[in-house]
N, C-alpha and C. Protein backbone atom coordinates (compact mmCIF):
# COMPACT_ATOMS: atom_id res chain seq x y z
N UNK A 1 -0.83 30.90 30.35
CA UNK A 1 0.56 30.93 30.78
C UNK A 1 0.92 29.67 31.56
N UNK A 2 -0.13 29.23 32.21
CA UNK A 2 0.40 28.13 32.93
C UNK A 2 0.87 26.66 32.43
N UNK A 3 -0.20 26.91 30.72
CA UNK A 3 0.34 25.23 29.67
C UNK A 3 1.32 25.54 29.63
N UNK A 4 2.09 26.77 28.94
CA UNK A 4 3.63 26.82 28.76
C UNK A 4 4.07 26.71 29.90
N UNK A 5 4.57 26.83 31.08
CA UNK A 5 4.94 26.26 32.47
C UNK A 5 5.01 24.89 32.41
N UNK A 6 3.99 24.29 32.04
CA UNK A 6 3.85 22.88 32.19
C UNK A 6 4.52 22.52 30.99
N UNK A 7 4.39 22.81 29.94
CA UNK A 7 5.26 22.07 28.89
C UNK A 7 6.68 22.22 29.09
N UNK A 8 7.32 23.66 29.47
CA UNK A 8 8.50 23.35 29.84
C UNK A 8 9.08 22.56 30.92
N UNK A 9 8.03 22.65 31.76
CA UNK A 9 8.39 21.60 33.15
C UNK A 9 8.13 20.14 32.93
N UNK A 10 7.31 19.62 31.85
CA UNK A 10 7.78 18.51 31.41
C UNK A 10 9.19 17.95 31.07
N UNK A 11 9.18 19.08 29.83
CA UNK A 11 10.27 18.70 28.84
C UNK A 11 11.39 18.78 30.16
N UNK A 12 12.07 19.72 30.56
CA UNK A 12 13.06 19.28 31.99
C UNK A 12 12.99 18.39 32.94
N UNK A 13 12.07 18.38 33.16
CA UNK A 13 11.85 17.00 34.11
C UNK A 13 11.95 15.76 32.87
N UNK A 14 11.77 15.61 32.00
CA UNK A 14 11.98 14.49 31.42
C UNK A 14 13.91 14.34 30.92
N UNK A 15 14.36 15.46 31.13
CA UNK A 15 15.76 15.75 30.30
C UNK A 15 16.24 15.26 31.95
N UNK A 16 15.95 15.37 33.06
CA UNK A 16 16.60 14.90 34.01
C UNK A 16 16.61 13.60 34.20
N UNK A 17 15.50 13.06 34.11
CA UNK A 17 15.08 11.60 34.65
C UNK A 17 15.22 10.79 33.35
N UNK A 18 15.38 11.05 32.20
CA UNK A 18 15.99 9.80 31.21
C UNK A 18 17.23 10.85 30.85
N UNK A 19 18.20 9.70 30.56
CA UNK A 19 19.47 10.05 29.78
C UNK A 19 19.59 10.53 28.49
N UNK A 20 18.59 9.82 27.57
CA UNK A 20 18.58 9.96 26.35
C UNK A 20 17.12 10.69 26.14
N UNK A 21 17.19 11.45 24.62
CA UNK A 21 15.95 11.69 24.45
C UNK A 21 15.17 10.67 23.90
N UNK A 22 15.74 9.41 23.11
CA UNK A 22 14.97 8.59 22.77
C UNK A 22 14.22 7.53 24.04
N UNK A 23 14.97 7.75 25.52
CA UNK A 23 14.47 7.06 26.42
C UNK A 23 12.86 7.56 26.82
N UNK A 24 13.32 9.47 26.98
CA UNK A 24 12.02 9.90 27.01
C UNK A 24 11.23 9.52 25.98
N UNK A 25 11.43 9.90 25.08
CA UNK A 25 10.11 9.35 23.52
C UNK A 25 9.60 8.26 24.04
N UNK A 26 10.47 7.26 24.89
CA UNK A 26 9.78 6.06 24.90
C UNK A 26 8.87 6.26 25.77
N UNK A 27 9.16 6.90 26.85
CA UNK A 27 8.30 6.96 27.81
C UNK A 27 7.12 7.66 27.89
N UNK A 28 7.02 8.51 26.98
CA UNK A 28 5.53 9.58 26.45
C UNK A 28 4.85 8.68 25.40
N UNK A 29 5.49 7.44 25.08
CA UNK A 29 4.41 6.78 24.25
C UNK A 29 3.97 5.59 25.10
N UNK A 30 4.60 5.37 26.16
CA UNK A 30 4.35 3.49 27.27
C UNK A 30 3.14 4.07 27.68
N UNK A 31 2.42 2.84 28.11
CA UNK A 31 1.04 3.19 28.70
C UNK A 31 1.89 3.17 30.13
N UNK A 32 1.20 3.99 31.44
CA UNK A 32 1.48 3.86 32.21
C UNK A 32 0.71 3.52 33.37
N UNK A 33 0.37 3.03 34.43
CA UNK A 33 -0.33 3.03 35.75
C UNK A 33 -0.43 3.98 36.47
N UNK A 34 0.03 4.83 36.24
CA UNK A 34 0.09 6.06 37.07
C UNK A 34 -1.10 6.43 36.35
N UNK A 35 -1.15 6.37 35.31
CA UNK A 35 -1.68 7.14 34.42
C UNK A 35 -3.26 6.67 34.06
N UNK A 36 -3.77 5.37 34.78
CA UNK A 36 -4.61 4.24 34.41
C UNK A 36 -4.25 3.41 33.18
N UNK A 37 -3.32 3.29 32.87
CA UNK A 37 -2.36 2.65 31.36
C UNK A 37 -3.00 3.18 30.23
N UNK A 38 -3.09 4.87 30.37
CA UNK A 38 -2.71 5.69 29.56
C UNK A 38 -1.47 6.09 29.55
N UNK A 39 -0.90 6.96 27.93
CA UNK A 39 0.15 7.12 27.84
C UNK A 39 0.53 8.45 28.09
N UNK A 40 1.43 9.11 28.84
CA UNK A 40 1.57 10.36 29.11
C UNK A 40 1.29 11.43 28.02
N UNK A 41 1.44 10.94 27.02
CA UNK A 41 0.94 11.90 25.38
C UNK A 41 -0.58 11.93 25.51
N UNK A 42 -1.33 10.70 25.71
CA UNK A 42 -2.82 10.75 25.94
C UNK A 42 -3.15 11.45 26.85
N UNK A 43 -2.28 11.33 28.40
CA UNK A 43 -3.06 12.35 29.08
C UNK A 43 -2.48 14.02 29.17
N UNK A 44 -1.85 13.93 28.56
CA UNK A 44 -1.66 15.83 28.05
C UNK A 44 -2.08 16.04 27.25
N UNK A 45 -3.42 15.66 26.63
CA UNK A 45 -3.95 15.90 25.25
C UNK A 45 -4.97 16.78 26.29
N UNK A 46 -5.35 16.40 27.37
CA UNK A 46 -6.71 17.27 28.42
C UNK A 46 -5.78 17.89 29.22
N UNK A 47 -4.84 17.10 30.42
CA UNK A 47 -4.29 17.38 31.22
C UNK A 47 -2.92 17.36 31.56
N UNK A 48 -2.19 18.60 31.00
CA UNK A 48 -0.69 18.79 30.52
C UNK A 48 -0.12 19.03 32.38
N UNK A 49 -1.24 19.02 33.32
CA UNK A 49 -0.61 19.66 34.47
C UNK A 49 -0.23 18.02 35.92
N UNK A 50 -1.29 17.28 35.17
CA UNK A 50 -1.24 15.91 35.69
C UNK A 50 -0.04 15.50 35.29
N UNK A 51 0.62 15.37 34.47
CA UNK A 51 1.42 14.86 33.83
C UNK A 51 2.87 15.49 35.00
N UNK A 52 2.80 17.13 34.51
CA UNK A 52 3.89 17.61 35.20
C UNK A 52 4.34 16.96 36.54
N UNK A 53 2.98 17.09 37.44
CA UNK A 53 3.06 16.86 39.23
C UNK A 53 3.63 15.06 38.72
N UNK A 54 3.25 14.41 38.12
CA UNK A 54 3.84 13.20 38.53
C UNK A 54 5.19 12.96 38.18
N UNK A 55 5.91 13.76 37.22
CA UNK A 55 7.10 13.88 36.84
C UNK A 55 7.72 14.80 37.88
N UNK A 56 7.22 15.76 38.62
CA UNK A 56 7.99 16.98 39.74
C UNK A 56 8.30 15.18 40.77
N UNK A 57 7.15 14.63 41.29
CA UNK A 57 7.54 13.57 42.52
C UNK A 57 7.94 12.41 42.00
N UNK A 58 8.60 12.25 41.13
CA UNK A 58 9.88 11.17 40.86
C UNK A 58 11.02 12.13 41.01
N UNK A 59 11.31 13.23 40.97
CA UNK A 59 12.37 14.06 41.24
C UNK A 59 12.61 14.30 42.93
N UNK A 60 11.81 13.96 43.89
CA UNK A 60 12.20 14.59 44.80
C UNK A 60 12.38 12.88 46.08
């Protein structure tokens, strides 16, 4: 129960913080630093919950 939590709390947190959905697409494929310049798609392939918490603290 908690992946689905996290997948929806992605997908909203991403519908807040880009305008477009193609902005998000872009951004689940960029390597990132947060991420060690992995791409947020790479690291929700193990860890869908890492992903979430760093998308919850750009929101606040």
């Amino acid at each position: 129960m908690e992946r689905v939590s996290d997948v929806f709390g992605i997908y909203k947190n991403l519908r807040i913080i880009f305008p477009t959905e193609q902005q998000a697409n872009e951004w689940v494929k960029k390597p990132n630093k947060a991420f060690g310049n992995w791409t947020a798609i790479e690291v929700m392939v193990d860890d869908l919950s890492t992903v979430r918490r760093y998308l919850d603290s750009q929101l606040v």
